[in-house]
Protein backbone atom coordinates (compact mmCIF):
# COMPACT_ATOMS: atom_id res chain seq x y z
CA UNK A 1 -205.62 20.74 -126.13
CA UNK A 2 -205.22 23.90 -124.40
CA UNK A 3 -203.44 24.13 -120.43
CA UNK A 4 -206.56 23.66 -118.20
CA UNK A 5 -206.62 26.65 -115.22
CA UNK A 6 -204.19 26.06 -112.14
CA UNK A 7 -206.09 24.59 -109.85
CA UNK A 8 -207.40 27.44 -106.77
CA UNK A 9 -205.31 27.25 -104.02
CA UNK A 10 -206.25 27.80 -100.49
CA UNK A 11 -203.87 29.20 -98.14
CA UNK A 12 -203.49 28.68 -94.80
CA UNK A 13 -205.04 31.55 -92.47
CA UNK A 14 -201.54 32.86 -91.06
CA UNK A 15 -200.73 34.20 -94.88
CA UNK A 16 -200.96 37.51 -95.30
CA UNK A 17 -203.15 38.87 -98.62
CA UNK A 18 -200.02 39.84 -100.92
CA UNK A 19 -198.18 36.58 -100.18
CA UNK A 20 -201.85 34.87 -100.98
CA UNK A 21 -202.18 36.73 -104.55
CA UNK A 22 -198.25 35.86 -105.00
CA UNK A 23 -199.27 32.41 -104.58
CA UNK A 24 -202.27 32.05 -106.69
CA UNK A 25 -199.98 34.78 -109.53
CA UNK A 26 -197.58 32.19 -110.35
CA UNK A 27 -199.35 29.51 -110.26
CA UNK A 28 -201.66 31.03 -112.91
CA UNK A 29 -198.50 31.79 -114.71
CA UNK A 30 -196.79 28.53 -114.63
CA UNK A 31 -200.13 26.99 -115.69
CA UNK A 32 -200.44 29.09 -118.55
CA UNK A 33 -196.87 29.48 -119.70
CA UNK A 34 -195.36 26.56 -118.40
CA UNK A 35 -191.97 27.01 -120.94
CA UNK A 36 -191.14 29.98 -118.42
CA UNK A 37 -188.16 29.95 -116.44
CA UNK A 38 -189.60 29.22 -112.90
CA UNK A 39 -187.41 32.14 -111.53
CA UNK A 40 -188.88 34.46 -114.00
CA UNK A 41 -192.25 33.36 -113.09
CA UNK A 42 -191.30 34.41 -109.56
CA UNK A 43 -189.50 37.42 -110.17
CA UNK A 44 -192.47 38.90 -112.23
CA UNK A 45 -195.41 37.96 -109.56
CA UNK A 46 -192.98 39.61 -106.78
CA UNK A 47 -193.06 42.90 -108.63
CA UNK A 48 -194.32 45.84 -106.88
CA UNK A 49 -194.93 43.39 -103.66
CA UNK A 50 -190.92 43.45 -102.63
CA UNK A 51 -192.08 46.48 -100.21
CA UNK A 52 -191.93 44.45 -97.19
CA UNK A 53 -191.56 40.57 -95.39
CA UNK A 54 -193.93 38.50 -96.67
CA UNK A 55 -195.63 36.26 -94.54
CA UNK A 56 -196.53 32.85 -96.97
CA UNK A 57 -197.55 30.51 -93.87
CA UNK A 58 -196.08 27.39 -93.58
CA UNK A 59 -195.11 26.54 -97.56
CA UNK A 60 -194.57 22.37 -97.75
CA UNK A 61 -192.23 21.90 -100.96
CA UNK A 62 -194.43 19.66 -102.25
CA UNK A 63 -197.22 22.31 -102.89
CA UNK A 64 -197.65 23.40 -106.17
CA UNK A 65 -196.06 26.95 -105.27
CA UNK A 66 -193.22 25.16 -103.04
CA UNK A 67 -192.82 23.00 -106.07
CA UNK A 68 -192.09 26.13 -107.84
CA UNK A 69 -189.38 27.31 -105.14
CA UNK A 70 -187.96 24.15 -105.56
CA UNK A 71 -187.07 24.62 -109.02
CA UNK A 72 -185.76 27.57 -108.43
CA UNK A 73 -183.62 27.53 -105.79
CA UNK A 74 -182.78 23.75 -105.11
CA UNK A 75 -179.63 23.15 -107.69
CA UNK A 76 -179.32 19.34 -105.64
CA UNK A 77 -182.58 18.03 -106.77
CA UNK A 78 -184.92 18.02 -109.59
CA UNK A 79 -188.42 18.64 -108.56
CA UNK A 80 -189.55 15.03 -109.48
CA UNK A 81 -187.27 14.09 -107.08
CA UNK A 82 -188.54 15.81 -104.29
CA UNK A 83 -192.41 14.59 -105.36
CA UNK A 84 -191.33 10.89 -105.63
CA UNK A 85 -189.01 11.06 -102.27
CA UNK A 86 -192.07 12.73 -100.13
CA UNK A 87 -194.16 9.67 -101.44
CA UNK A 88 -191.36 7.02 -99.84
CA UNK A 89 -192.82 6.19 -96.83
CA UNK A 90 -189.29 6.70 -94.34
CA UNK A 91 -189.94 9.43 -92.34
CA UNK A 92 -186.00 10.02 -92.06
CA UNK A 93 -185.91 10.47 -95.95
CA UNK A 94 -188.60 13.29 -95.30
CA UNK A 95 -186.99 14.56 -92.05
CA UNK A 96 -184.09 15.45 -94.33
CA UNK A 97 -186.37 16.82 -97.08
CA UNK A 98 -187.87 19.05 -94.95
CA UNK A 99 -184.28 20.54 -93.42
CA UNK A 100 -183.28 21.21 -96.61
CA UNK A 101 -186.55 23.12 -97.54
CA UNK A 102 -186.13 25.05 -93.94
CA UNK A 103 -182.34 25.40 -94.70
CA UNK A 104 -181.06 25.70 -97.73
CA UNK A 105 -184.45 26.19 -100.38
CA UNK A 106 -186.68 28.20 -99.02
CA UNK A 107 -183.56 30.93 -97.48
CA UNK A 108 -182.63 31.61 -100.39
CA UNK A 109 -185.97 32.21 -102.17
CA UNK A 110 -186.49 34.47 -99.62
CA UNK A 111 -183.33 36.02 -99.72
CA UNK A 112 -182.85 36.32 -103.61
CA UNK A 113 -186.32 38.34 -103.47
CA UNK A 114 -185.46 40.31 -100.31
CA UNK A 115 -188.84 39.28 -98.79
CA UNK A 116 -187.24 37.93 -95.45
């Protein structure tokens, strides 16, 4: 049975168009080549669009493209542990999910890219 299309994604209106097509990029990748490395996913989608700071809006890491920053950069956690920890209803254990993503994760996607 063949990968069914990523889903579309909407952004939210404070992301700027090449942070938007970055977005929707690899999740089209991972969707149709989901044996990639994540961080080659991201590496090729940021080609060419390194020129500048991206603006991506407020990213949760439970979205399907902070999902992918999570597997990248997070060397703690695997990703189905961030999915099943966001479902446990403590909002302490998701207080501390979300300073790690505003931390540690999402700081150094940024900074391994250079798109600060």
């Amino acid at each position: 049975m063949p990968n069914k299309p990523a889903a579309p994604v909407v952004p939210s209106r404070d992301v700027d168009p090449v942070a938007a097509a970055v977005i929707d990029d690899a999740l089209k990748v991972r969707a149709s080549h989901p044996a990639v490395p994540t961080i080659d996913i991201l590496d090729l989608v940021l080609q060419g669009r390194r020129t500048r700071p991206l603006n991506f809006g407020a990213v949760s890491p439970v979205s399907p493209f902070g999902l992918l920053v999570v597997e990248a950069f997070d060397r703690g956690m695997p990703v189905s542990d961030w999915i099943g920890f966001y479902r446990y209803p403590d909002p302490r254990v998701i207080a501390a999910l979300d300073d790690i993503w505003r931390k540690e994760v999402w700081p150094a996607f940024t900074t391994h890219f250079g798109i600060a």
